[in-house]
N, C-alpha and C. Protein backbone atom coordinates (compact mmCIF):
# COMPACT_ATOMS: atom_id res chain seq x y z
N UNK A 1 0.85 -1.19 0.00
CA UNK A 1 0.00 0.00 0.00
C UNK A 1 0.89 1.24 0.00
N UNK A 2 0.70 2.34 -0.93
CA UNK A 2 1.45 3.43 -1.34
C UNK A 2 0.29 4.24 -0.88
N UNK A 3 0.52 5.40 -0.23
CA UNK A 3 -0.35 6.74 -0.07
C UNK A 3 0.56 7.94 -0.52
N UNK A 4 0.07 8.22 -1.80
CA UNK A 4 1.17 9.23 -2.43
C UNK A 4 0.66 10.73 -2.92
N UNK A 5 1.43 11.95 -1.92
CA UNK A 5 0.91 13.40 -1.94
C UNK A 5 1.43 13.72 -2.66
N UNK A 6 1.11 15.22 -2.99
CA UNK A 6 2.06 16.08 -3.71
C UNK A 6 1.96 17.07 -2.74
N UNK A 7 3.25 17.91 -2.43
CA UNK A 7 3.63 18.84 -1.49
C UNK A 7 2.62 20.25 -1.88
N UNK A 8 2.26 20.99 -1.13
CA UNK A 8 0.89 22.21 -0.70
C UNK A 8 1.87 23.18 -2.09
N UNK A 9 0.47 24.14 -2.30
CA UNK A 9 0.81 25.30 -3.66
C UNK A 9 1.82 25.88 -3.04
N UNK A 10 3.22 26.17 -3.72
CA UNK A 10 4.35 27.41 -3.50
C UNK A 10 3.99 28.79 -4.56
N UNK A 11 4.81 29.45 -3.96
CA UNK A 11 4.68 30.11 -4.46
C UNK A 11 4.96 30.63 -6.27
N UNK A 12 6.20 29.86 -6.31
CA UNK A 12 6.22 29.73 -7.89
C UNK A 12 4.88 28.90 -8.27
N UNK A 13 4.27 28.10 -8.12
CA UNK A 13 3.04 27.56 -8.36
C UNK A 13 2.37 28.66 -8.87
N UNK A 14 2.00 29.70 -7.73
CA UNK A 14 0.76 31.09 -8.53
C UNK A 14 1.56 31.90 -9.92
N UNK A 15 2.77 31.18 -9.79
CA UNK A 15 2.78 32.14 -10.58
C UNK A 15 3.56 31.44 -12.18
N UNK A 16 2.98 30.30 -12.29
CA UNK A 16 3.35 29.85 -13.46
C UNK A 16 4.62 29.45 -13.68
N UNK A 17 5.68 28.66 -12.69
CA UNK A 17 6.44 29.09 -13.12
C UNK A 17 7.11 27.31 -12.52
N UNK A 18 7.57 26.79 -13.56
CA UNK A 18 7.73 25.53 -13.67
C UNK A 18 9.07 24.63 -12.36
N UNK A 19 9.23 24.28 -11.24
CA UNK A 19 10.24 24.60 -10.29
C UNK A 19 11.09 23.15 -10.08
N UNK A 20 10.53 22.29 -11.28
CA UNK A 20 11.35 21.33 -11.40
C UNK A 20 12.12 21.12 -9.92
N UNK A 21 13.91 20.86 -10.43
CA UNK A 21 14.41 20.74 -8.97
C UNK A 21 14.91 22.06 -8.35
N UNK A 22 14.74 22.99 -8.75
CA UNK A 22 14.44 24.50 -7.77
C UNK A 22 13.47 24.51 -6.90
N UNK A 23 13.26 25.02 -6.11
CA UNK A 23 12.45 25.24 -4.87
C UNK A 23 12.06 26.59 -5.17
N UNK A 24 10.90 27.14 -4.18
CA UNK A 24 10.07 28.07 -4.02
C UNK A 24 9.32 27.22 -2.66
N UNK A 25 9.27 28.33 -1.55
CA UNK A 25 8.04 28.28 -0.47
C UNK A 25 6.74 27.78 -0.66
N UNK A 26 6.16 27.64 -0.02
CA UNK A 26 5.11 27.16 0.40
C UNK A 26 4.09 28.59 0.69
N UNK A 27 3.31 28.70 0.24
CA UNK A 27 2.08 29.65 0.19
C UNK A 27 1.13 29.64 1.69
N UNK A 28 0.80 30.40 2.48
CA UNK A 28 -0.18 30.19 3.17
C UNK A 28 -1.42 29.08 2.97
N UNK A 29 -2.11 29.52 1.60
CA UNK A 29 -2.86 27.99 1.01
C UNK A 29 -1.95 26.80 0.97
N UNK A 30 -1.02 26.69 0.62
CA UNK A 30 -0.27 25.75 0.65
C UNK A 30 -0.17 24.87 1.79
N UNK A 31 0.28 25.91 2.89
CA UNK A 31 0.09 24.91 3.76
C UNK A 31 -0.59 24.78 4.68
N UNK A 32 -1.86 25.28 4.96
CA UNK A 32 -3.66 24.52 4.70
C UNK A 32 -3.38 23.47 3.97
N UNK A 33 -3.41 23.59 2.66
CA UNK A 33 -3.56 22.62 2.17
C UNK A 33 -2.81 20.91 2.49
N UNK A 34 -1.52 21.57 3.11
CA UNK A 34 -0.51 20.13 3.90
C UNK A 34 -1.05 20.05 4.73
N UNK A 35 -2.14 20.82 5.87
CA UNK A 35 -2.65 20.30 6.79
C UNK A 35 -4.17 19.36 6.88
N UNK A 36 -4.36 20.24 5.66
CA UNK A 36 -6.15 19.46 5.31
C UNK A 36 -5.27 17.75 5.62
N UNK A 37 -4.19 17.79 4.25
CA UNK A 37 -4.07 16.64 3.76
C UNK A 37 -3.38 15.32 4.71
N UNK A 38 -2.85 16.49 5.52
CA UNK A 38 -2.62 15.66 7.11
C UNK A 38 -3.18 15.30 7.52
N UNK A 39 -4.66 15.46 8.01
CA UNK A 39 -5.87 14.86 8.62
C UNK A 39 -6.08 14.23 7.85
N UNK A 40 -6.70 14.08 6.80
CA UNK A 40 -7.21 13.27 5.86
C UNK A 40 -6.46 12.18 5.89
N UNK A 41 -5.03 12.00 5.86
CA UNK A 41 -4.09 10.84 6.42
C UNK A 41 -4.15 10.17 7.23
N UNK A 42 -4.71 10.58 8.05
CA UNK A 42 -4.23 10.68 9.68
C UNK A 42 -5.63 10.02 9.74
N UNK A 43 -6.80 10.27 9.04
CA UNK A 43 -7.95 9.25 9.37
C UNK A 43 -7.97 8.07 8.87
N UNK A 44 -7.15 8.49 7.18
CA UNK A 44 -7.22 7.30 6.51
C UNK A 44 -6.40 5.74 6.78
N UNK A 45 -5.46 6.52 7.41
CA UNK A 45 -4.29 4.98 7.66
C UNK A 45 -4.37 4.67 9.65
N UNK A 46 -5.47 5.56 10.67
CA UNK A 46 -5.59 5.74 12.06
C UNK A 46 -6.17 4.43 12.60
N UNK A 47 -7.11 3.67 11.30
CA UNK A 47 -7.54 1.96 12.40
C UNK A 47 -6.51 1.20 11.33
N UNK A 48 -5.58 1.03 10.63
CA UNK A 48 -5.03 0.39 9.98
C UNK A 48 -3.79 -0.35 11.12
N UNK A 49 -3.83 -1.42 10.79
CA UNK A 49 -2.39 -1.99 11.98
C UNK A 49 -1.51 -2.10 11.51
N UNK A 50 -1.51 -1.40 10.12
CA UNK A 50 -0.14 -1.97 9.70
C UNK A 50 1.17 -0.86 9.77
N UNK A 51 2.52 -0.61 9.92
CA UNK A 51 3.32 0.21 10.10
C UNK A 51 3.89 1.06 8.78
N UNK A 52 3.11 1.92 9.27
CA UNK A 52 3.98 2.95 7.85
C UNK A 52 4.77 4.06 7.98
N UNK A 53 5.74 4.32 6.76
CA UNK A 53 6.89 4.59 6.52
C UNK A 53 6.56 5.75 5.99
N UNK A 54 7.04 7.01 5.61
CA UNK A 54 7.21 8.21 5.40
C UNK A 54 8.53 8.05 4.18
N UNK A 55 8.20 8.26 3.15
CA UNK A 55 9.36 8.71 2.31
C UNK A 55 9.16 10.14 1.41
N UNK A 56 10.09 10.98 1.20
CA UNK A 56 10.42 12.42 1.13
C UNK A 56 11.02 13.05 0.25
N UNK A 57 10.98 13.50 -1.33
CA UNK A 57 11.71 13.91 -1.58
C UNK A 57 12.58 14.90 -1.01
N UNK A 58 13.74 15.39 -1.43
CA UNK A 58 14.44 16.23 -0.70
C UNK A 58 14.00 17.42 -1.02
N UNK A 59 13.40 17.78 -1.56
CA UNK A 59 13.49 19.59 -2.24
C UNK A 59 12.50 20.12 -0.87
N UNK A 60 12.93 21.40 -0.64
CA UNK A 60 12.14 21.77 0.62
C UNK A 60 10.51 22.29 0.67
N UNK A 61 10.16 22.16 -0.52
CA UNK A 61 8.34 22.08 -0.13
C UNK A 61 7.99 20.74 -0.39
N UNK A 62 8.74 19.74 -0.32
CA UNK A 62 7.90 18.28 0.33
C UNK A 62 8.27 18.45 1.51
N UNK A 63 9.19 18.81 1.61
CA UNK A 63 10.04 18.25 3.25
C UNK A 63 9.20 19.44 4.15
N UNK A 64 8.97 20.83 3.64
CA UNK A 64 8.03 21.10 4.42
C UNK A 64 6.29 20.53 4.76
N UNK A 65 6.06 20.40 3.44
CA UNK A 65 4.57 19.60 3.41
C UNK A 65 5.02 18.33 4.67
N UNK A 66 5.85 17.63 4.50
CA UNK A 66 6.10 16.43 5.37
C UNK A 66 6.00 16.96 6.67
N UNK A 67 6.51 17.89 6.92
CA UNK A 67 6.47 18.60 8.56
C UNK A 67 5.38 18.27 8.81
N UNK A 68 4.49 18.86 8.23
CA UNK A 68 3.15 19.49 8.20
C UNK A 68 2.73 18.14 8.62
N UNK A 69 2.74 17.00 7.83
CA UNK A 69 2.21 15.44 8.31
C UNK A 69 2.54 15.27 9.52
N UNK A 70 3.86 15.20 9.57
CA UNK A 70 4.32 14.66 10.92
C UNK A 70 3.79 15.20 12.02
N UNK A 71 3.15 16.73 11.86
CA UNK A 71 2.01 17.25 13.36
C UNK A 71 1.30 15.70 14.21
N UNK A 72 0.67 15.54 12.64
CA UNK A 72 -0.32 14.81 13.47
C UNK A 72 0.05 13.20 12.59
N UNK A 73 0.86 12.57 12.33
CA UNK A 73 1.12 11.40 11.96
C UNK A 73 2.88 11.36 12.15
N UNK A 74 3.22 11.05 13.41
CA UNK A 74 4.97 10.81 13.45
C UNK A 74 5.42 9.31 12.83
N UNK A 75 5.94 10.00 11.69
CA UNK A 75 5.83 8.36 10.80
C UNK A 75 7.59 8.36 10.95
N UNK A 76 7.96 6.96 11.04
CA UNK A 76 9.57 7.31 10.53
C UNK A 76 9.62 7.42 9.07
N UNK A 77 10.68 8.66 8.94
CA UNK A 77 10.73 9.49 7.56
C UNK A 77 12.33 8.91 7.01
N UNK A 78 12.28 9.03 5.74
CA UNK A 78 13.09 8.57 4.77
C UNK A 78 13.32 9.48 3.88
N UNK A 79 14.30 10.55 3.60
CA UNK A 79 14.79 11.62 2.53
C UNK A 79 15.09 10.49 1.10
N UNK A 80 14.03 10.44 0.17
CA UNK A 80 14.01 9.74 -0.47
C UNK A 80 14.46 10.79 -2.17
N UNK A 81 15.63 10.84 -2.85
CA UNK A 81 16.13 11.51 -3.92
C UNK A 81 15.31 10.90 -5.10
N UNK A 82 15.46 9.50 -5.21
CA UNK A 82 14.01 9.47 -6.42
C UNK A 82 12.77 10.13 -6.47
N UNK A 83 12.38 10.80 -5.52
CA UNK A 83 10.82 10.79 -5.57
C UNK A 83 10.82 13.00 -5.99
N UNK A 84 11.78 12.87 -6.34
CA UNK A 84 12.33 14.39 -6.79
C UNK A 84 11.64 14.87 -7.69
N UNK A 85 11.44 15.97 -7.94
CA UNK A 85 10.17 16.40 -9.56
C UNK A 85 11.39 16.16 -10.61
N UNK A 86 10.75 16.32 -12.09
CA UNK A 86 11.67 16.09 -12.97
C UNK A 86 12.49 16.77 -12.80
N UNK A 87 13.46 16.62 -13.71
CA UNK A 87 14.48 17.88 -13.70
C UNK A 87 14.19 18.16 -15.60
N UNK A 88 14.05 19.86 -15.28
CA UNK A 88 14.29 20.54 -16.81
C UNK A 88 14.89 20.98 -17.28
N UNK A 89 16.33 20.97 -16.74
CA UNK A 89 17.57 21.91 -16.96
C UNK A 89 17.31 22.95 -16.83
N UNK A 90 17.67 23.83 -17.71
CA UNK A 90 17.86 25.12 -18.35
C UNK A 90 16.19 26.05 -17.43
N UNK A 91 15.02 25.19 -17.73
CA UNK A 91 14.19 25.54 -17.84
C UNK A 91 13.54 25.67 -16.51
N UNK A 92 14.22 25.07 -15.58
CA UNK A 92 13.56 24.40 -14.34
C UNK A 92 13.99 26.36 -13.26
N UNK A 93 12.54 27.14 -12.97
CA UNK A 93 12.10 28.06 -13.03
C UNK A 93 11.53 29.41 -13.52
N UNK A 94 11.48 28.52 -14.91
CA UNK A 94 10.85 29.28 -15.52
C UNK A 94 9.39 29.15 -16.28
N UNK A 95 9.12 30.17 -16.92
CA UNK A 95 7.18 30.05 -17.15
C UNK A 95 7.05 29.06 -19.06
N UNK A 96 6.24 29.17 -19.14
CA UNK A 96 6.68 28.50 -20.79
C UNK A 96 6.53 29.81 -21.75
N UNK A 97 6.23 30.79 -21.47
CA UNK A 97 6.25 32.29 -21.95
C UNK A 97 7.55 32.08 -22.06
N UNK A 98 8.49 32.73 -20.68
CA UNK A 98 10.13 32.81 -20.75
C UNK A 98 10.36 31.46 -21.42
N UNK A 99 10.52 30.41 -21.58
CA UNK A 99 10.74 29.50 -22.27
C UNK A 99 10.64 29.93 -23.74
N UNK A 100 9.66 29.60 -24.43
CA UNK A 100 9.60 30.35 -25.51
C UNK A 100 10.12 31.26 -25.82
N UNK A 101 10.17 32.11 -25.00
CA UNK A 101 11.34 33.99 -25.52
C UNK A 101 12.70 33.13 -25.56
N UNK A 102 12.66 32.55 -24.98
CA UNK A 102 14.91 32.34 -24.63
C UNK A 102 15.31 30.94 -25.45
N UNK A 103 14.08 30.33 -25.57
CA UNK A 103 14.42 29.10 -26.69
C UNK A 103 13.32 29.14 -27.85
N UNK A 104 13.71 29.80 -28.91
CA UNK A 104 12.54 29.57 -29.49
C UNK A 104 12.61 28.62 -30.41
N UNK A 105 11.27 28.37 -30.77
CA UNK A 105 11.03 27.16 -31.50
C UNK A 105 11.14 25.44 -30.64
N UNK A 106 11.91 25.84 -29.49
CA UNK A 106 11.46 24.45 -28.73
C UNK A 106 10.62 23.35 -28.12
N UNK A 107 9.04 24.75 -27.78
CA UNK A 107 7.90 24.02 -27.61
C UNK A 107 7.07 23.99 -28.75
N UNK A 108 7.19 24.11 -30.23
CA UNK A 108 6.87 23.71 -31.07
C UNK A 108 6.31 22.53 -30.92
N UNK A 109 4.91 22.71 -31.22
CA UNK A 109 4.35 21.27 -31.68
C UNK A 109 4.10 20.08 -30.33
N UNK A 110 4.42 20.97 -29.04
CA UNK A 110 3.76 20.65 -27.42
C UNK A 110 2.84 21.36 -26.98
N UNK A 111 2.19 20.30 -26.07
CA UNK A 111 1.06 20.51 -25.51
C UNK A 111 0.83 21.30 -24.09
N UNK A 112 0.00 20.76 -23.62
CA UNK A 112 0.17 21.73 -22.11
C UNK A 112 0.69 20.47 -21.25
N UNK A 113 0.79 19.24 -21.76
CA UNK A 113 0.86 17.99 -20.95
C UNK A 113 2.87 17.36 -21.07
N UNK A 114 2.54 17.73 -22.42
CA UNK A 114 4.40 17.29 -22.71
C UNK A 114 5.54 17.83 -23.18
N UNK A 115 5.04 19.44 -22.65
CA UNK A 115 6.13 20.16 -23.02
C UNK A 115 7.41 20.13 -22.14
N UNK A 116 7.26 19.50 -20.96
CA UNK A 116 8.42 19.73 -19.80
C UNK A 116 9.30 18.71 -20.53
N UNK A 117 9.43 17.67 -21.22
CA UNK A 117 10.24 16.84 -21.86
C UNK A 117 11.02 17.36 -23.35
N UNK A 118 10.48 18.71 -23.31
CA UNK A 118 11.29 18.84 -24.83
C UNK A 118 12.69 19.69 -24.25
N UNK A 119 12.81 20.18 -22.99
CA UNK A 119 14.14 20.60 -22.34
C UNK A 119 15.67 20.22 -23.31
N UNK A 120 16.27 20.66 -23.56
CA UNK A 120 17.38 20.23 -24.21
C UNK A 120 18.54 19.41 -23.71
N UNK A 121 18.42 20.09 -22.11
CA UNK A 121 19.65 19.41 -21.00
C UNK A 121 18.59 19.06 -19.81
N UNK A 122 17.74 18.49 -20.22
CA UNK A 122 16.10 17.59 -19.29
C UNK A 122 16.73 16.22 -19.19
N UNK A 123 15.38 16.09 -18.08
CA UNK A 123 15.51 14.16 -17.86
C UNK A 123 14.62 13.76 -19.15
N UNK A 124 14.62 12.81 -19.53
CA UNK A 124 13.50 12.56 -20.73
C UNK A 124 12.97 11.73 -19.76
N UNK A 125 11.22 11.70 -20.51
CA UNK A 125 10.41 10.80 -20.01
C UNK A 125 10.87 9.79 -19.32
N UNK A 126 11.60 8.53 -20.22
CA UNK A 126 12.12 7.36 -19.78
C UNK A 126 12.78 7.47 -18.85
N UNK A 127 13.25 7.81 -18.57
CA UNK A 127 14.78 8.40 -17.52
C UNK A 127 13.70 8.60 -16.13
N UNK A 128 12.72 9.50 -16.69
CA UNK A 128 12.08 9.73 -15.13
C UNK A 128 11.11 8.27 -14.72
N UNK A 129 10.69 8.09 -15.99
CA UNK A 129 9.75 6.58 -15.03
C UNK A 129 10.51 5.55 -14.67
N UNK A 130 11.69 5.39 -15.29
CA UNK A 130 12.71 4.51 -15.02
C UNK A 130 12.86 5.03 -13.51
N UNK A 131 12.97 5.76 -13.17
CA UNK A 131 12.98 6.00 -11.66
C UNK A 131 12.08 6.04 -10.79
N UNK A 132 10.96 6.08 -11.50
CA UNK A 132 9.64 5.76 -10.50
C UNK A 132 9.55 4.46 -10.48
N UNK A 133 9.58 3.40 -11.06
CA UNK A 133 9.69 2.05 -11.36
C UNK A 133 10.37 1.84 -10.49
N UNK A 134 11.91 1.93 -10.53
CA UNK A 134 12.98 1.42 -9.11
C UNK A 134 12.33 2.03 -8.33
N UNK A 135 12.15 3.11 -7.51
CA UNK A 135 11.61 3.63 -6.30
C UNK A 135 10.51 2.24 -5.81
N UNK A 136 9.54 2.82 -6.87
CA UNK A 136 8.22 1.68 -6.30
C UNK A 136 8.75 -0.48 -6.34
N UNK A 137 9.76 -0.45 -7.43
CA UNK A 137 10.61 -1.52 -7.17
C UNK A 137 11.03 -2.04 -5.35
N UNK A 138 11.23 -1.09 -4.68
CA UNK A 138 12.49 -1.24 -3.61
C UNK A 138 11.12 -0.70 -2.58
N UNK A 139 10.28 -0.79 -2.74
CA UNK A 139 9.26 -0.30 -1.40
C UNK A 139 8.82 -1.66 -1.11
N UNK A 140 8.90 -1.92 0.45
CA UNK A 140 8.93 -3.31 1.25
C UNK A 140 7.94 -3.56 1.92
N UNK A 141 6.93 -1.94 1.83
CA UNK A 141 5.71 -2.39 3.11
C UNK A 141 5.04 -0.93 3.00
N UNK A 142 3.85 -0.80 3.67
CA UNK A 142 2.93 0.35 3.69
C UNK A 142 3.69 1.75 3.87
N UNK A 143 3.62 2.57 2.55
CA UNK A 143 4.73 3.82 2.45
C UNK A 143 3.44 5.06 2.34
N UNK A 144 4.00 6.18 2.95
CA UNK A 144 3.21 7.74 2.50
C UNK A 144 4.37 8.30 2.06
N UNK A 145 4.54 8.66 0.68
CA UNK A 145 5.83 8.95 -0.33
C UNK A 145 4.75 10.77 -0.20
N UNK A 146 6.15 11.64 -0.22
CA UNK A 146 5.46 12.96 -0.83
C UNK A 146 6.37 13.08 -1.29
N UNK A 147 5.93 13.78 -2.95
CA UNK A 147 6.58 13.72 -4.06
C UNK A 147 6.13 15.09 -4.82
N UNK A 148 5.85 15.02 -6.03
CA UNK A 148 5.43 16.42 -6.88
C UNK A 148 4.60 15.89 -7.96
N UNK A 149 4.15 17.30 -8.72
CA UNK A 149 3.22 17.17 -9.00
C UNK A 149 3.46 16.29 -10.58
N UNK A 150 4.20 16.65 -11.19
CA UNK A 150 4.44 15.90 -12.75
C UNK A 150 5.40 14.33 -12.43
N UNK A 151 6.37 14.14 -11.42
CA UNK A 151 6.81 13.06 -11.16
C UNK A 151 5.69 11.83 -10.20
N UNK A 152 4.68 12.65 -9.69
CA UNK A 152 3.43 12.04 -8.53
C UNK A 152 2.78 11.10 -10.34
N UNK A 153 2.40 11.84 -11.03
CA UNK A 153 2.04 11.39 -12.33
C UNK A 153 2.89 10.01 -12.62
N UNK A 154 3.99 10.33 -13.25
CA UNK A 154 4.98 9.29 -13.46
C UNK A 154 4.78 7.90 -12.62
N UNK A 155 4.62 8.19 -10.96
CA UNK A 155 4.53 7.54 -9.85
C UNK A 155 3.05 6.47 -10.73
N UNK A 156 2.03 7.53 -10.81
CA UNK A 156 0.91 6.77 -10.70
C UNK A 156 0.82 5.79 -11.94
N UNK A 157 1.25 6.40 -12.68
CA UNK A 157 0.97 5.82 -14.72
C UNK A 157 1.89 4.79 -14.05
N UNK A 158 3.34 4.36 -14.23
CA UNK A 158 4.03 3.37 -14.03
C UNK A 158 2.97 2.54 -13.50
N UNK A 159 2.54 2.88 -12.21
CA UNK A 159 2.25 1.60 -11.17
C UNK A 159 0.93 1.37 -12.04
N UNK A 160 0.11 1.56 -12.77
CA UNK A 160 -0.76 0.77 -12.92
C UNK A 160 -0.74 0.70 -14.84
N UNK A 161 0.46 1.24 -15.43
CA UNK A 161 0.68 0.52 -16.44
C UNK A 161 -0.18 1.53 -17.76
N UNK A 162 0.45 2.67 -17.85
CA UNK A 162 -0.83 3.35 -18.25
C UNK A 162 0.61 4.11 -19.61
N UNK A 163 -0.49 3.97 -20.43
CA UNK A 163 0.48 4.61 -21.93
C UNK A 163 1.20 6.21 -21.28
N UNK A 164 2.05 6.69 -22.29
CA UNK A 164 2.26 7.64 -22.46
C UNK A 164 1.37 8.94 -21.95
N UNK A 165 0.72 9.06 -23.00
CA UNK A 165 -0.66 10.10 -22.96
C UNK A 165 -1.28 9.68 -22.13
N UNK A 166 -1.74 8.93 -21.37
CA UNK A 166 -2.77 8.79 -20.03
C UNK A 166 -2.04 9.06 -18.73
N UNK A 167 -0.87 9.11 -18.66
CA UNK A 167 -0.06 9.73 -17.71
C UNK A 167 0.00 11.04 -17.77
N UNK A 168 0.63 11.51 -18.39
CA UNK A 168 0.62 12.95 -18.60
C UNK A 168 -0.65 13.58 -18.89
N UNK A 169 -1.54 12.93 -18.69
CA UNK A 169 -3.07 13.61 -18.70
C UNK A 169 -3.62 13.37 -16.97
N UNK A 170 -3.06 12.59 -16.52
CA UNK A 170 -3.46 12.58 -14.99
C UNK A 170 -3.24 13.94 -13.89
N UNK A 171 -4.59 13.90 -13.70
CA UNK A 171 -4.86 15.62 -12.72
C UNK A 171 -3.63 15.47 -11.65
N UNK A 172 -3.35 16.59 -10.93
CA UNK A 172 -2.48 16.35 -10.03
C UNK A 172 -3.07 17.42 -8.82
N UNK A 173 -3.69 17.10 -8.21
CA UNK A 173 -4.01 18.04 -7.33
C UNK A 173 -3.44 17.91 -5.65
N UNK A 174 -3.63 19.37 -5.08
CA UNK A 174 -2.80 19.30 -3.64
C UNK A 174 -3.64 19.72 -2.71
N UNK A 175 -5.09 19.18 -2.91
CA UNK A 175 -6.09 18.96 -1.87
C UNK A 175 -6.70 17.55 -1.13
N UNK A 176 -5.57 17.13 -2.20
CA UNK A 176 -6.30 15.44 -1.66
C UNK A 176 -4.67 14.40 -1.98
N UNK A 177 -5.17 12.66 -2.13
CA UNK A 177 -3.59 12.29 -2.42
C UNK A 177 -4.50 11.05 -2.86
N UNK A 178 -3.04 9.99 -3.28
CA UNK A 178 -3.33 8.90 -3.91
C UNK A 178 -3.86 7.62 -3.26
N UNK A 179 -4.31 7.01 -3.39
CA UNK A 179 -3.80 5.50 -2.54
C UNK A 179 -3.53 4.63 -3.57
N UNK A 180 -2.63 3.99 -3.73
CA UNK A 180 -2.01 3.30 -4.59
C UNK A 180 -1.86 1.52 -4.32
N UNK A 181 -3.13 0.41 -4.78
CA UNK A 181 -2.87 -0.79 -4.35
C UNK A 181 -3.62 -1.47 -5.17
N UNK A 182 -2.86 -2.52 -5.20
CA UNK A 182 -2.73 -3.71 -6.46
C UNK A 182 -3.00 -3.42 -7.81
N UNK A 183 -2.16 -2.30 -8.00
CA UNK A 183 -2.41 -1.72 -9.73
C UNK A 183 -3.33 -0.83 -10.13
N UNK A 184 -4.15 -0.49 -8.59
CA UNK A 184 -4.55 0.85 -8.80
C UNK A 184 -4.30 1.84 -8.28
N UNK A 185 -4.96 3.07 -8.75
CA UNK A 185 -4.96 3.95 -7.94
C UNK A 185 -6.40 4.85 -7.85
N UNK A 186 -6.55 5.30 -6.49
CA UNK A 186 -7.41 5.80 -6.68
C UNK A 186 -7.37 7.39 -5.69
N UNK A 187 -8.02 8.40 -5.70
CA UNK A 187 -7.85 9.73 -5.23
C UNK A 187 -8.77 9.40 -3.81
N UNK A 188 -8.36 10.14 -2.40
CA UNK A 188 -8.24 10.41 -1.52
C UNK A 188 -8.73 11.97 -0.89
N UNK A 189 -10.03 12.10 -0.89
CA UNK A 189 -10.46 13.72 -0.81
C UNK A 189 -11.28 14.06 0.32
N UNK A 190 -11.58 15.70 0.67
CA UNK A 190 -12.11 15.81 1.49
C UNK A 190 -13.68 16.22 0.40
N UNK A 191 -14.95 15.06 1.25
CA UNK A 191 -15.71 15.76 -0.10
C UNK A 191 -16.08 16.87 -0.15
N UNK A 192 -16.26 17.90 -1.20
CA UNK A 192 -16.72 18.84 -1.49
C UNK A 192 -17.96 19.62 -0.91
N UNK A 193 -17.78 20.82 -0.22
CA UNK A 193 -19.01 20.90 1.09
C UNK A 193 -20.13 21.64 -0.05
N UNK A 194 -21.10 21.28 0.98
CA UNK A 194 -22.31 21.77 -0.11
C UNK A 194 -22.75 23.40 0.09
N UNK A 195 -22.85 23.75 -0.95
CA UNK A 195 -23.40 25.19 -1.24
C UNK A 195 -24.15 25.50 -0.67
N UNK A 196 -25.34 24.67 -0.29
CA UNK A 196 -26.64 25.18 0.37
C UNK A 196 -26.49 25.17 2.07
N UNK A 197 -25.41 24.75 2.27
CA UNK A 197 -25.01 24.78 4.09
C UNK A 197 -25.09 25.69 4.81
């Protein structure tokens, strides 16, 4: 059993701006949002007997989102370097506007889904699921991995075997998280409160 987040909105988040393995803070929403997603944890795995593990990418808005868990779930934690967002080289903080001005002609003929792979000095696709594969390879027992938002993708497509295009079409949101078991996956939310309340 995998329970897999993506770390609360930073601030490069509002503002378009792609942070690969660069960092940017954590937003006030942001981290609400690591706390919603803390409880929501914290109910979901609270009658479970089984012992779970905390793994982390290193960049510091998982490791802060992870704080944020550990309030109310002290899991033993694992600084885990696979579970890292892609890397885009050149590109990794910037918007696809500045992209376009400083490389042009590179996102030619990309989408809103697969442009982070046309990087020149990037991980390519393969390279990154090849690493979600070993990661989820080498996991021994009930894990809460926080990871990001385009590699959380990678995470999910691998594990249940999903083409190209159906990966990179998978939502990634940082109000809720994954649960990930026996080849599926499925989303983890707080439901949606009603209007008329």
């Amino acid at each position: 059993m995998i329970y897999l987040l993506r770390h609360g909105e930073t601030i490069w988040n509002t503002l378009g701006r792609f942070q690969g393995q660069k960092d940017s803070p954590l937003t006030e929403r942001g981290i609400e949002q690591a706390d919603r997603v803390a409880k929501l944890l914290q109910k979901e795995i609270s009658e479970s007997r089984q012992s779970f593990q905390m793994h982390v990418s290193p960049l510091g808005r998982t490791r802060q989102t992870a704080e944020r868990v550990k309030r109310v779930l002290p899991l033993v934690t694992h600084e885990e370097a696979r579970l890292m967002e892609v890397f885009v080289g050149y590109w990794d903080g910037m918007t696809r506007f500045e992209i376009d001005n400083e490389f042009p002609g590179m996102l030619d003929g990309s989408d809103a889904f697969d442009w982070y792979f046309k990087s020149p000095d990037g991980e390519s696709f393969d390279a990154a699921c090849s690493r979600a594969k070993d990661w989820i390879a080498d996991i021994r027992g009930p894990t809460v991995a926080v990871s990001h938002g385009l590699f959380g993708r990678l995470v999910r497509g691998v594990y249940s075997g999903l083409s190209k295009r159906e990966i990179l079409e998978l939502p990634v949101p940082q109000d809720g998280f994954y649960r990930l078991c026996d080849g599926e996956f499925s989303i983890v939310s707080d439901p949606v409160p009603s209007m008329l309340a």
